[in-house]
N, C-alpha and C. Protein backbone atom coordinates (compact mmCIF):
# COMPACT_ATOMS: atom_id res chain seq x y z
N UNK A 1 1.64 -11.83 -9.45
CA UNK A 1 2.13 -11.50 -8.13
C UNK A 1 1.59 -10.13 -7.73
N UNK A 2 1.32 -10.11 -6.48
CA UNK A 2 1.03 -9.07 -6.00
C UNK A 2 1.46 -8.55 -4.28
N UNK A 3 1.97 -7.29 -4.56
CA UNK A 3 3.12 -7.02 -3.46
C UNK A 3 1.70 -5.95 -2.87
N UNK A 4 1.13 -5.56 -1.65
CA UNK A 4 0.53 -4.69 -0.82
C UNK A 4 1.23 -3.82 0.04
N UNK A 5 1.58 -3.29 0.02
CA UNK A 5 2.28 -2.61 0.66
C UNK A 5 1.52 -1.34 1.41
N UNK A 6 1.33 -1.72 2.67
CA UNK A 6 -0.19 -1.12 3.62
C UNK A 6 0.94 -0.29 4.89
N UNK A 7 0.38 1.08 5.27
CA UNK A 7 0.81 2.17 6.36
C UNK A 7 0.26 3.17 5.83
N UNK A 8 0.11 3.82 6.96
CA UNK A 8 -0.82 5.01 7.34
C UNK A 8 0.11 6.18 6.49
N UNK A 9 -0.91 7.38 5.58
CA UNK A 9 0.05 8.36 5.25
C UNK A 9 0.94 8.81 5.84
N UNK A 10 2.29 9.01 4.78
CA UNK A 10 3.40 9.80 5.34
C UNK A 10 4.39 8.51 5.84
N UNK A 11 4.02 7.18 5.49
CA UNK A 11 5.13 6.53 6.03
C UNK A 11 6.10 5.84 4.96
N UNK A 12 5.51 6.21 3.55
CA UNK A 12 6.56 6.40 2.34
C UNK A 12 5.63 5.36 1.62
N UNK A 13 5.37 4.92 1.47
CA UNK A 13 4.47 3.80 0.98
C UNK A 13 4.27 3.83 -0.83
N UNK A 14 3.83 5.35 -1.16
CA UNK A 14 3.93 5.57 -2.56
C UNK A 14 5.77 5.96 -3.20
N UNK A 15 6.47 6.43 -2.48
CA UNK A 15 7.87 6.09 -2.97
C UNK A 15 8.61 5.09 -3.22
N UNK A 16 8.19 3.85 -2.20
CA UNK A 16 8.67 3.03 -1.60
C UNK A 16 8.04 1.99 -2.94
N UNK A 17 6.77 1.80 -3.08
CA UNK A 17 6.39 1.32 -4.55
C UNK A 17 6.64 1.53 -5.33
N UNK A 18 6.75 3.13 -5.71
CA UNK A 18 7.83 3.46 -6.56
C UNK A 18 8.98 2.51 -7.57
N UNK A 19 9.37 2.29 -6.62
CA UNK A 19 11.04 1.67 -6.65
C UNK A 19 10.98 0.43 -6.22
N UNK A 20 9.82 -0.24 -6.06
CA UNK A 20 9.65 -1.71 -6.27
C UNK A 20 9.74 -2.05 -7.82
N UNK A 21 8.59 -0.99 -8.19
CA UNK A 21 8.41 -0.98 -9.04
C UNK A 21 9.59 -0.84 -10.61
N UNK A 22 10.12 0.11 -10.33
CA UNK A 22 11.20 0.05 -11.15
C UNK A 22 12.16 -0.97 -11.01
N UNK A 23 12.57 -1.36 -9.99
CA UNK A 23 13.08 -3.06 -9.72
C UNK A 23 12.48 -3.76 -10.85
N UNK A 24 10.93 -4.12 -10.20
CA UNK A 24 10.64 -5.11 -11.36
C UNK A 24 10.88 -5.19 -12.78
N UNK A 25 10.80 -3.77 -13.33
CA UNK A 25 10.81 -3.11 -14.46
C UNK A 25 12.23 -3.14 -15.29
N UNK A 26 13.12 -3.35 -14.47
CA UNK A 26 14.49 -3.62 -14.98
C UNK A 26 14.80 -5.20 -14.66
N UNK A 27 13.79 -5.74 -14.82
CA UNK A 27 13.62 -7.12 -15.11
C UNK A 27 13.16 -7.75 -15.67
N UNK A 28 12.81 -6.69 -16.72
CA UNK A 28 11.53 -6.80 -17.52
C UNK A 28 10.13 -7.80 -17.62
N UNK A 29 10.00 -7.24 -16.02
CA UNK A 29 8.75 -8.01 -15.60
C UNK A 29 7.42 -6.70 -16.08
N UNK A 30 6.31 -7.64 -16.09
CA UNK A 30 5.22 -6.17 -16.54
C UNK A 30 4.52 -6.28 -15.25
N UNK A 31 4.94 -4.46 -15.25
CA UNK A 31 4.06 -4.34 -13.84
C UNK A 31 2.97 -3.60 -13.41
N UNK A 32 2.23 -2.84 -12.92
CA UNK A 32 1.82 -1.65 -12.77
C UNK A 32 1.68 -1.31 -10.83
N UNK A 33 1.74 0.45 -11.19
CA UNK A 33 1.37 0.41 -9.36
C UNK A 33 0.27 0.82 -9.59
N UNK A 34 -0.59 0.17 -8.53
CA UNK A 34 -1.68 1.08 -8.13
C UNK A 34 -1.49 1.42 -6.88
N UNK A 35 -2.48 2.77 -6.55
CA UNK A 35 -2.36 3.50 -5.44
C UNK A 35 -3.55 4.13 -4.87
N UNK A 36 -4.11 4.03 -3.86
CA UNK A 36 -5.09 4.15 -3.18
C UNK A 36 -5.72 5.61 -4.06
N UNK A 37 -5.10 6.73 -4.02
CA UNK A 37 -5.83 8.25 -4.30
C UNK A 37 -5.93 8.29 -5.64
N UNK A 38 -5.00 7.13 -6.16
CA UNK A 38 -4.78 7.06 -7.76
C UNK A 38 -6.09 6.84 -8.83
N UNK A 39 -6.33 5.73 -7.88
CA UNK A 39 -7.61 4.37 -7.98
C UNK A 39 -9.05 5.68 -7.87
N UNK A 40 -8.71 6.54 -7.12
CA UNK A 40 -9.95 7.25 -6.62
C UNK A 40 -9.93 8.43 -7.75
N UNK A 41 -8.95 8.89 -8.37
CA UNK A 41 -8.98 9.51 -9.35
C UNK A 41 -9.37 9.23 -10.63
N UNK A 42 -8.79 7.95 -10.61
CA UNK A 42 -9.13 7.09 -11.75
C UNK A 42 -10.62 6.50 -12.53
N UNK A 43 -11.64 6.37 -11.23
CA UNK A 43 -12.97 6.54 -11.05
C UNK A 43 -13.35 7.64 -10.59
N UNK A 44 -13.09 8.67 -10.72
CA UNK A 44 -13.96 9.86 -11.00
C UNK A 44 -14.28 10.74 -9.74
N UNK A 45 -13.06 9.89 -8.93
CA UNK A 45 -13.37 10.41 -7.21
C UNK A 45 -15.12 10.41 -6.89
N UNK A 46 -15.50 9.47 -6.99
CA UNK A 46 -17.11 9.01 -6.96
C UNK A 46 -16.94 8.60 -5.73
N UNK A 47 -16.35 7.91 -4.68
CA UNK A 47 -16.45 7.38 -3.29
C UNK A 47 -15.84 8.68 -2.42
N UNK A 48 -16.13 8.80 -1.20
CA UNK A 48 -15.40 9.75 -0.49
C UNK A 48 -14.49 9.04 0.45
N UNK A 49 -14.07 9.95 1.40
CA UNK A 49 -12.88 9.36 2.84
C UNK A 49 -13.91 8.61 3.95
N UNK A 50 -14.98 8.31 4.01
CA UNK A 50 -15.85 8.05 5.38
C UNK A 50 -15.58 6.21 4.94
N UNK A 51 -16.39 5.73 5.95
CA UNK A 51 -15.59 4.57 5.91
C UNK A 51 -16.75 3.29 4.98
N UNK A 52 -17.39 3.72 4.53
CA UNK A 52 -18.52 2.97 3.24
C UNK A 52 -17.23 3.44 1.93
N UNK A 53 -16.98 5.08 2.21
CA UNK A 53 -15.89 5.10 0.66
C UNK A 53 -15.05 4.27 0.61
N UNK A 54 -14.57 4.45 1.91
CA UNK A 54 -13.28 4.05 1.80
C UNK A 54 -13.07 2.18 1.51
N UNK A 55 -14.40 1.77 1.98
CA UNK A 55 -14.68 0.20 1.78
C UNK A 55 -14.40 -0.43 0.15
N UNK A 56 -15.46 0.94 -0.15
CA UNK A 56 -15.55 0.84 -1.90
C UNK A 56 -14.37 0.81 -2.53
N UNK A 57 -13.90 1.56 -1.85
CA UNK A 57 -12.29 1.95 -2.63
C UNK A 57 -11.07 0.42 -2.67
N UNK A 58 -11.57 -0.39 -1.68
CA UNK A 58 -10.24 -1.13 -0.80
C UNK A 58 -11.06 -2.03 -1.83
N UNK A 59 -12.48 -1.99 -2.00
CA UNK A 59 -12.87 -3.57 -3.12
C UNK A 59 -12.08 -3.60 -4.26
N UNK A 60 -12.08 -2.24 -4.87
CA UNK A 60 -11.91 -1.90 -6.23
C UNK A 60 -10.44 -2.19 -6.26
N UNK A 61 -9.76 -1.73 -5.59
CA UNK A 61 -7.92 -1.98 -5.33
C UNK A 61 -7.65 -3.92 -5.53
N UNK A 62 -8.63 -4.77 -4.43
CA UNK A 62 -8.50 -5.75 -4.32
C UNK A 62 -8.56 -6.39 -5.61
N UNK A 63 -10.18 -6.32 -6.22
CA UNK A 63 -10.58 -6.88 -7.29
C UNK A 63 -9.83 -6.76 -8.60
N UNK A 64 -9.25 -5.48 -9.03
CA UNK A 64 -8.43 -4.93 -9.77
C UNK A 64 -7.10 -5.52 -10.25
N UNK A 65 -6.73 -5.70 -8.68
CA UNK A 65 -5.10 -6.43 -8.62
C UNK A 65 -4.97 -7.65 -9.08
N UNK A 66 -6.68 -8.67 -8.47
CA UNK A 66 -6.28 -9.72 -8.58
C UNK A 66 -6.53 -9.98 -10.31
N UNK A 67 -7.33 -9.04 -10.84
CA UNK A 67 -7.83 -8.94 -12.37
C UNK A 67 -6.07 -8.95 -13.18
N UNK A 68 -5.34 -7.76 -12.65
CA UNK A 68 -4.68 -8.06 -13.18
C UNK A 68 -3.50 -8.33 -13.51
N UNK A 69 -3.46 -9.27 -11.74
CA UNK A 69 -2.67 -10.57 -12.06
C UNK A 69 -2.76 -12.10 -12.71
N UNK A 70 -3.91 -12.02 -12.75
CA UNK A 70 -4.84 -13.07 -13.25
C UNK A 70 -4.24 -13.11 -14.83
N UNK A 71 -4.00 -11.58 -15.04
CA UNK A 71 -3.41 -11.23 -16.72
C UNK A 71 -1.88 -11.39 -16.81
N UNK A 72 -1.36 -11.94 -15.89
CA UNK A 72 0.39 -11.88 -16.16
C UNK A 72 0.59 -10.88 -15.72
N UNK A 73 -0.02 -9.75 -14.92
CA UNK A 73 0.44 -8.52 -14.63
C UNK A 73 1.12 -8.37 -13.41
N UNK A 74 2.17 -8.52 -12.87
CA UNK A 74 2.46 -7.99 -11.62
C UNK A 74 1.84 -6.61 -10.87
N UNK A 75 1.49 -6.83 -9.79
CA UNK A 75 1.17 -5.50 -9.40
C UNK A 75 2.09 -4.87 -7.78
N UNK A 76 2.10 -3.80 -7.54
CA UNK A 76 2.19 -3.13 -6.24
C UNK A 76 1.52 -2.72 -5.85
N UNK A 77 0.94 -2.24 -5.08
CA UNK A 77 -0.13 -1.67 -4.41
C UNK A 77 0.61 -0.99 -3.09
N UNK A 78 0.41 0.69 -3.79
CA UNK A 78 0.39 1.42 -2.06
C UNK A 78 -0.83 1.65 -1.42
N UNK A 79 -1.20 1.30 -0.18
CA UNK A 79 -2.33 1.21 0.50
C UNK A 79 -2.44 1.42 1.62
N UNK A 80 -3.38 1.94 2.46
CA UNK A 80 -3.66 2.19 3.72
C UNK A 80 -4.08 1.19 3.91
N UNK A 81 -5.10 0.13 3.64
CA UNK A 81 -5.39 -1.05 3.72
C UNK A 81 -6.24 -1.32 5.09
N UNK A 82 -7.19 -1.08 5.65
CA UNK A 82 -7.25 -0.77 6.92
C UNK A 82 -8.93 -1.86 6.96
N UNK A 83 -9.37 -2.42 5.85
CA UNK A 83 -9.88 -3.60 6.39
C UNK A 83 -9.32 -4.84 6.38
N UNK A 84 -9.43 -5.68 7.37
CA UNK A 84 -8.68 -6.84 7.40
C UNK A 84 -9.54 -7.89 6.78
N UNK A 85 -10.99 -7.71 6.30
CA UNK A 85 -11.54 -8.66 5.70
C UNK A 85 -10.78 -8.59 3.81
N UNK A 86 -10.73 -7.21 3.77
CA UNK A 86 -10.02 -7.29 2.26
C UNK A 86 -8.62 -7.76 2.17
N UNK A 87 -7.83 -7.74 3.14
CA UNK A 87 -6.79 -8.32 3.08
C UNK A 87 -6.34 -9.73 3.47
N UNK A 88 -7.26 -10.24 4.10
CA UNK A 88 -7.89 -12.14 3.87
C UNK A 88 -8.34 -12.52 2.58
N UNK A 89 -9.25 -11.25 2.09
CA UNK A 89 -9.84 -11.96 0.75
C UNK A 89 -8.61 -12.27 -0.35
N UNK A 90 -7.57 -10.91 -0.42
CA UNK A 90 -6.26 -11.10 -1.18
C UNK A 90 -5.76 -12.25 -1.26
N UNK A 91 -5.55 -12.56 0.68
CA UNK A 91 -4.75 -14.07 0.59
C UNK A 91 -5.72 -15.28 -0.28
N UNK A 92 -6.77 -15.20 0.29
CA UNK A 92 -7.51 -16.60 -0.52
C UNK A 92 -7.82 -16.45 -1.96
N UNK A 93 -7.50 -15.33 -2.52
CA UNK A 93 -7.89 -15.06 -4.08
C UNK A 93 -6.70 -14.78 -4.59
N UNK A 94 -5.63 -14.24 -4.13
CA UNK A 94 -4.87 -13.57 -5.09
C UNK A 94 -3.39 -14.71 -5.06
N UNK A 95 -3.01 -15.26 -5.98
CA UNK A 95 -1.53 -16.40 -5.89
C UNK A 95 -0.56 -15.51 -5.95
N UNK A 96 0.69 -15.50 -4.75
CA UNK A 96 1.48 -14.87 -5.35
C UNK A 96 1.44 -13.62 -4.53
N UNK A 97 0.71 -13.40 -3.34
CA UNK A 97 0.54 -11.90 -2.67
C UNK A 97 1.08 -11.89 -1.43
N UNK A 98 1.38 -10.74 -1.22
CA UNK A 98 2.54 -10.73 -0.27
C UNK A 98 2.44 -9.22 0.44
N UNK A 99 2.04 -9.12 1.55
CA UNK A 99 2.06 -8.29 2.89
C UNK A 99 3.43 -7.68 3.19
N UNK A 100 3.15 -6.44 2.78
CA UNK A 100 4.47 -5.04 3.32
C UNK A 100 3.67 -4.22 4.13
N UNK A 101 4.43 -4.27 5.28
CA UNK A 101 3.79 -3.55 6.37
C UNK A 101 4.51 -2.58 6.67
N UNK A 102 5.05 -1.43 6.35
CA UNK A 102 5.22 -0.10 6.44
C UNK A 102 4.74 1.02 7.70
N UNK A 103 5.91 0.83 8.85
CA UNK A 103 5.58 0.96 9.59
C UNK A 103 6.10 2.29 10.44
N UNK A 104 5.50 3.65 10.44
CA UNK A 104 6.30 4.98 11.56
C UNK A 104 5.25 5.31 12.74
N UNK A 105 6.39 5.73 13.49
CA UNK A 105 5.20 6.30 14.73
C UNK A 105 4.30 7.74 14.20
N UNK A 106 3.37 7.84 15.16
CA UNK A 106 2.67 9.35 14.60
C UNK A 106 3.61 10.19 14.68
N UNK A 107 4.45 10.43 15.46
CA UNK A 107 5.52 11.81 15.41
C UNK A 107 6.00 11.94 14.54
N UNK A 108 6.88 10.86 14.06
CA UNK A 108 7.56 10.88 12.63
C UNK A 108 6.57 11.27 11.04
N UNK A 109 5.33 10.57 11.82
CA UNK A 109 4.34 11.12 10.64
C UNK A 109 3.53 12.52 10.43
N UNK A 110 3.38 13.03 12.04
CA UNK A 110 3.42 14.79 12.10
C UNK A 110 4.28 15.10 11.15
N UNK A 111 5.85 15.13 11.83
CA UNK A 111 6.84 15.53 11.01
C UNK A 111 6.38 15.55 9.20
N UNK A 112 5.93 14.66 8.74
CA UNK A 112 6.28 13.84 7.25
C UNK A 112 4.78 14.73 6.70
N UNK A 113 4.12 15.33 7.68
CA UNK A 113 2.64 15.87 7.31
C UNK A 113 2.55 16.76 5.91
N UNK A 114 3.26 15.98 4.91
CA UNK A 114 3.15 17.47 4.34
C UNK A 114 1.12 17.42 3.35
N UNK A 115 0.39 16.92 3.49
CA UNK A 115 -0.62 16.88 3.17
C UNK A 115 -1.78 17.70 4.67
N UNK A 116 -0.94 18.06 5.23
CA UNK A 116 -1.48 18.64 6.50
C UNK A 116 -2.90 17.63 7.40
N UNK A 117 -3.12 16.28 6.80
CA UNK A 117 -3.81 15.67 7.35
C UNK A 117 -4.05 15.54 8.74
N UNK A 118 -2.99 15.66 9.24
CA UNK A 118 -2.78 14.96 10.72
C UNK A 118 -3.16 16.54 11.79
N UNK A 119 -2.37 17.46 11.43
CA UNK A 119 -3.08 18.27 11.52
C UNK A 119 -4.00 19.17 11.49
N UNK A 120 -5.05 18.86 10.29
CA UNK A 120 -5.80 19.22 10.09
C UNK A 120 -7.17 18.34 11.32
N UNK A 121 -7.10 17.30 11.06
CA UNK A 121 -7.49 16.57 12.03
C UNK A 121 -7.52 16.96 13.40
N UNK A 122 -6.13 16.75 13.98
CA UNK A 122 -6.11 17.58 15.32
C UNK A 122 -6.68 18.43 15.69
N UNK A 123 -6.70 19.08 14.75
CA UNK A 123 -7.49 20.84 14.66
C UNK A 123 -8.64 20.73 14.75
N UNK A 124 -9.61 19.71 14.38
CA UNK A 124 -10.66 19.81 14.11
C UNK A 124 -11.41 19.92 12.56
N UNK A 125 -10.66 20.31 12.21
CA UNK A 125 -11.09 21.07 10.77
C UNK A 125 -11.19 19.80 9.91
N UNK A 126 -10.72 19.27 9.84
CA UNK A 126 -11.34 17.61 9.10
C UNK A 126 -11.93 16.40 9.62
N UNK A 127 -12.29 15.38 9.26
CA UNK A 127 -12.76 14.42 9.63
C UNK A 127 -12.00 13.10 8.72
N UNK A 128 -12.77 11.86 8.97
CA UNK A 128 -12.60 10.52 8.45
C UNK A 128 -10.75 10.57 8.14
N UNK A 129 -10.22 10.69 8.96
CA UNK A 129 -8.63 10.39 8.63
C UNK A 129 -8.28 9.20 9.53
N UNK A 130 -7.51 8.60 9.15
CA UNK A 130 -7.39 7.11 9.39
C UNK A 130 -6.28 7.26 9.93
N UNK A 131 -5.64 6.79 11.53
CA UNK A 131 -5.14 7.02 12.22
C UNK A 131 -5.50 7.85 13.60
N UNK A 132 -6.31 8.64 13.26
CA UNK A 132 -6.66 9.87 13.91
C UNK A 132 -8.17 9.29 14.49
N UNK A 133 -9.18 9.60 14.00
CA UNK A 133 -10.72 9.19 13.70
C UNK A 133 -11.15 8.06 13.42
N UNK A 134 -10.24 7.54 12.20
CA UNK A 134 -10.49 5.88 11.84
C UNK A 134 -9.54 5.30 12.13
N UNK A 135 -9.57 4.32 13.05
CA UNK A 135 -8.86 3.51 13.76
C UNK A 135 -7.65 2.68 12.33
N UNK A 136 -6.58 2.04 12.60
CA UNK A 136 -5.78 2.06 11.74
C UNK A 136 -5.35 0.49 12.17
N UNK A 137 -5.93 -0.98 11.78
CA UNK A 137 -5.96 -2.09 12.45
C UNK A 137 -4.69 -2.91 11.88
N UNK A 138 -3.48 -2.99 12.24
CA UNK A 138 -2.31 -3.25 11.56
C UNK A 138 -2.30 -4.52 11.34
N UNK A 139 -1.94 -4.94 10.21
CA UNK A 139 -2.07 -6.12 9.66
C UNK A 139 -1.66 -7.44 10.58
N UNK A 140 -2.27 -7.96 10.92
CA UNK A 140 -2.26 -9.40 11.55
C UNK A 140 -0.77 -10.47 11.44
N UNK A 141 -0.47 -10.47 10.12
CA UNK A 141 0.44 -11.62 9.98
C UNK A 141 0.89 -10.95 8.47
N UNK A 142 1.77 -9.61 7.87
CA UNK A 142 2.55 -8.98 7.12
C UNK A 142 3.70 -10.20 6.92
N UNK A 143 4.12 -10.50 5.65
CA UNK A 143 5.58 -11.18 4.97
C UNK A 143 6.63 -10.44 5.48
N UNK A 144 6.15 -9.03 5.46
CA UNK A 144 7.48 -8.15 6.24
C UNK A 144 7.28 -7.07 6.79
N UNK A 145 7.57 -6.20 7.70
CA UNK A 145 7.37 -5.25 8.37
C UNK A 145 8.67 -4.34 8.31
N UNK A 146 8.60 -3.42 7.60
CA UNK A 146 9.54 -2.30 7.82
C UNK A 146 9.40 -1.03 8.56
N UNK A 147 9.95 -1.02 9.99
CA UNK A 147 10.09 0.42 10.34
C UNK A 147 10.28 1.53 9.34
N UNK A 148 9.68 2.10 9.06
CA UNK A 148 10.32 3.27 8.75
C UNK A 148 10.68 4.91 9.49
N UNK A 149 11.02 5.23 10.43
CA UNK A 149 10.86 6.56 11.08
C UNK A 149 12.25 7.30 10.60
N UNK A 150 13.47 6.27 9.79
CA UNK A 150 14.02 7.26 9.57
C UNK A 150 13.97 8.15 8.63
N UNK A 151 13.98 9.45 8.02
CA UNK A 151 13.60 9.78 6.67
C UNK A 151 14.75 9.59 5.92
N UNK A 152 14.86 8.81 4.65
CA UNK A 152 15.53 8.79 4.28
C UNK A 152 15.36 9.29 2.52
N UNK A 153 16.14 9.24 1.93
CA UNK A 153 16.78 9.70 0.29
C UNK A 153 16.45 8.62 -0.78
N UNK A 154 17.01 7.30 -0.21
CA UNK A 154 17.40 6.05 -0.77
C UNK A 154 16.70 5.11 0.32
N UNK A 155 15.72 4.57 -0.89
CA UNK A 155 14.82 3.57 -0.10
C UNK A 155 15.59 1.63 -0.66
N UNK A 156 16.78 1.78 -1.32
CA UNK A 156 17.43 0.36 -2.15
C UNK A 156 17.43 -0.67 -0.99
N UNK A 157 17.91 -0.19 0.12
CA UNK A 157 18.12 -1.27 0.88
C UNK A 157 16.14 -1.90 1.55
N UNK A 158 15.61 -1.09 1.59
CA UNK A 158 14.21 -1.19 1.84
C UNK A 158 13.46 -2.09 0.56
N UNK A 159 14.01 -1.69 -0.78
CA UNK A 159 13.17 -2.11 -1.90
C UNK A 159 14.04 -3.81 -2.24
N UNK A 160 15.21 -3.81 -1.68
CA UNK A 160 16.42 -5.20 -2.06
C UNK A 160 15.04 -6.17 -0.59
N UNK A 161 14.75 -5.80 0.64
CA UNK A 161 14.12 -6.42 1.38
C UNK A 161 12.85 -7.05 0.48
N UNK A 162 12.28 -6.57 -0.01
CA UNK A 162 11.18 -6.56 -0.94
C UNK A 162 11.18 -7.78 -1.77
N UNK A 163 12.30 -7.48 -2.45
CA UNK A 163 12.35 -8.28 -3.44
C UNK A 163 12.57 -9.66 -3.63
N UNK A 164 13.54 -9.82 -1.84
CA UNK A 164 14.04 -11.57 -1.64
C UNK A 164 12.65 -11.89 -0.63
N UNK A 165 11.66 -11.24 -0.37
CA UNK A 165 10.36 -12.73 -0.31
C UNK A 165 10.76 -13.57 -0.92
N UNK A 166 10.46 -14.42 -0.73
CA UNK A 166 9.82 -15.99 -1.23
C UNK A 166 8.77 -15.86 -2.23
N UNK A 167 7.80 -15.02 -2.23
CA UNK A 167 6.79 -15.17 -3.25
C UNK A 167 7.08 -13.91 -4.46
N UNK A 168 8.03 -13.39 -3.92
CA UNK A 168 8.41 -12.08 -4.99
C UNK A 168 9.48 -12.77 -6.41
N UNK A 169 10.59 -13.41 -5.20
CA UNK A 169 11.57 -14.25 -6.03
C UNK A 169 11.08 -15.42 -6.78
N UNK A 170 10.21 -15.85 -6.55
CA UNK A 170 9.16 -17.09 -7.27
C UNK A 170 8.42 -16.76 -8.66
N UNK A 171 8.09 -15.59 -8.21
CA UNK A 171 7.07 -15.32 -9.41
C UNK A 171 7.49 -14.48 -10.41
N UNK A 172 9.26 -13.83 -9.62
CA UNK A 172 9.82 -12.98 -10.84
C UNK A 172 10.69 -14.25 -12.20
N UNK A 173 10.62 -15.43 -11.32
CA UNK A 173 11.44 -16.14 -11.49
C UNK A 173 10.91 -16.83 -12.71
N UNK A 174 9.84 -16.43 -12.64
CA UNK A 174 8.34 -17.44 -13.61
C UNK A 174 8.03 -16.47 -14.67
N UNK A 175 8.75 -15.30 -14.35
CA UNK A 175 8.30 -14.01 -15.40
C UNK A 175 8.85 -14.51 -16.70
């Protein structure tokens, strides 16, 4: 199984997996997260932010996940996710995958700036930020869509949504 969980920085996406994650984990399902900057660390930060890196990056996430679910592995994935050809390829390759669409306005995500992206951007002073520069193409047809603009502490009631998919409850069920 594999849960995607795709929004633009700052809309909780790596917390929010987080605590999918530990869900699963007290179910003693085997899981792992991966995470977009994680993935880029993980290889040696060899791709950059422009949008050939960022391509590279979204293969490696894809191919990865489906590797290792293919192994009994559950996965999460926090992601910006921002080609829609890699997230077709998921559906036709990956059994078991399932679209979280993680969703705040830019204000709320000013607010949440603490990587100063958004403003840095504004400013000028950076480039290739996704939302800003790189257009941000929201997923077509997501299993679920969660607002998020409120900030909150406790993401349970967000991560309990998660978990009653249809393809989440299926495949924990098979664990």
């Amino acid at each position: 199984m594999v849960i995607w969980i795709i929004g633009l920085s700052g809309t909780g996406k790596t917390t929010l997996a987080s605590q999918v994650v530990e869900r699963i984990r007290q179910l003693n399902g085997k899981v792992v997260l991966l995470d977009g900057d994680l993935i880029r660390t993980l290889f040696g930060n060899d791709v950059d932010h422009t949008i050939e890196g960022r391509r590279r990056n979204a293969e490696r996430l894809s191919v990865l996940s489906k590797f290792l679910a293919d192994q009994g592995i559950h996965v999460v994935a926090a992601v910006l996710s921002i080609f829609p050809e890699w997230r077709r390829w998921n559906r036709e390759n990956i059994p078991d995958y399932s679209e979280v669409y993680l969703k705040a306005s830019m204000q709320t995500l000013l607010r949440r700036d603490i990587k100063n992206l958004y403003a840095k951007a504004a400013r000028g002073e950076i480039v290739n930020v996704v939302g800003v520069d790189i257009p941000f193409p929201e997923p077509e047809n997501p299993e679920l869509v969660i607002e998020n603009d409120v900030d909150r502490i406790e993401f349970k009631e967000l991560t309990d949504r998660i978990m009653s998919l249809d393809a989440v409850r299926e495949a924990l069920g098979r664990a």
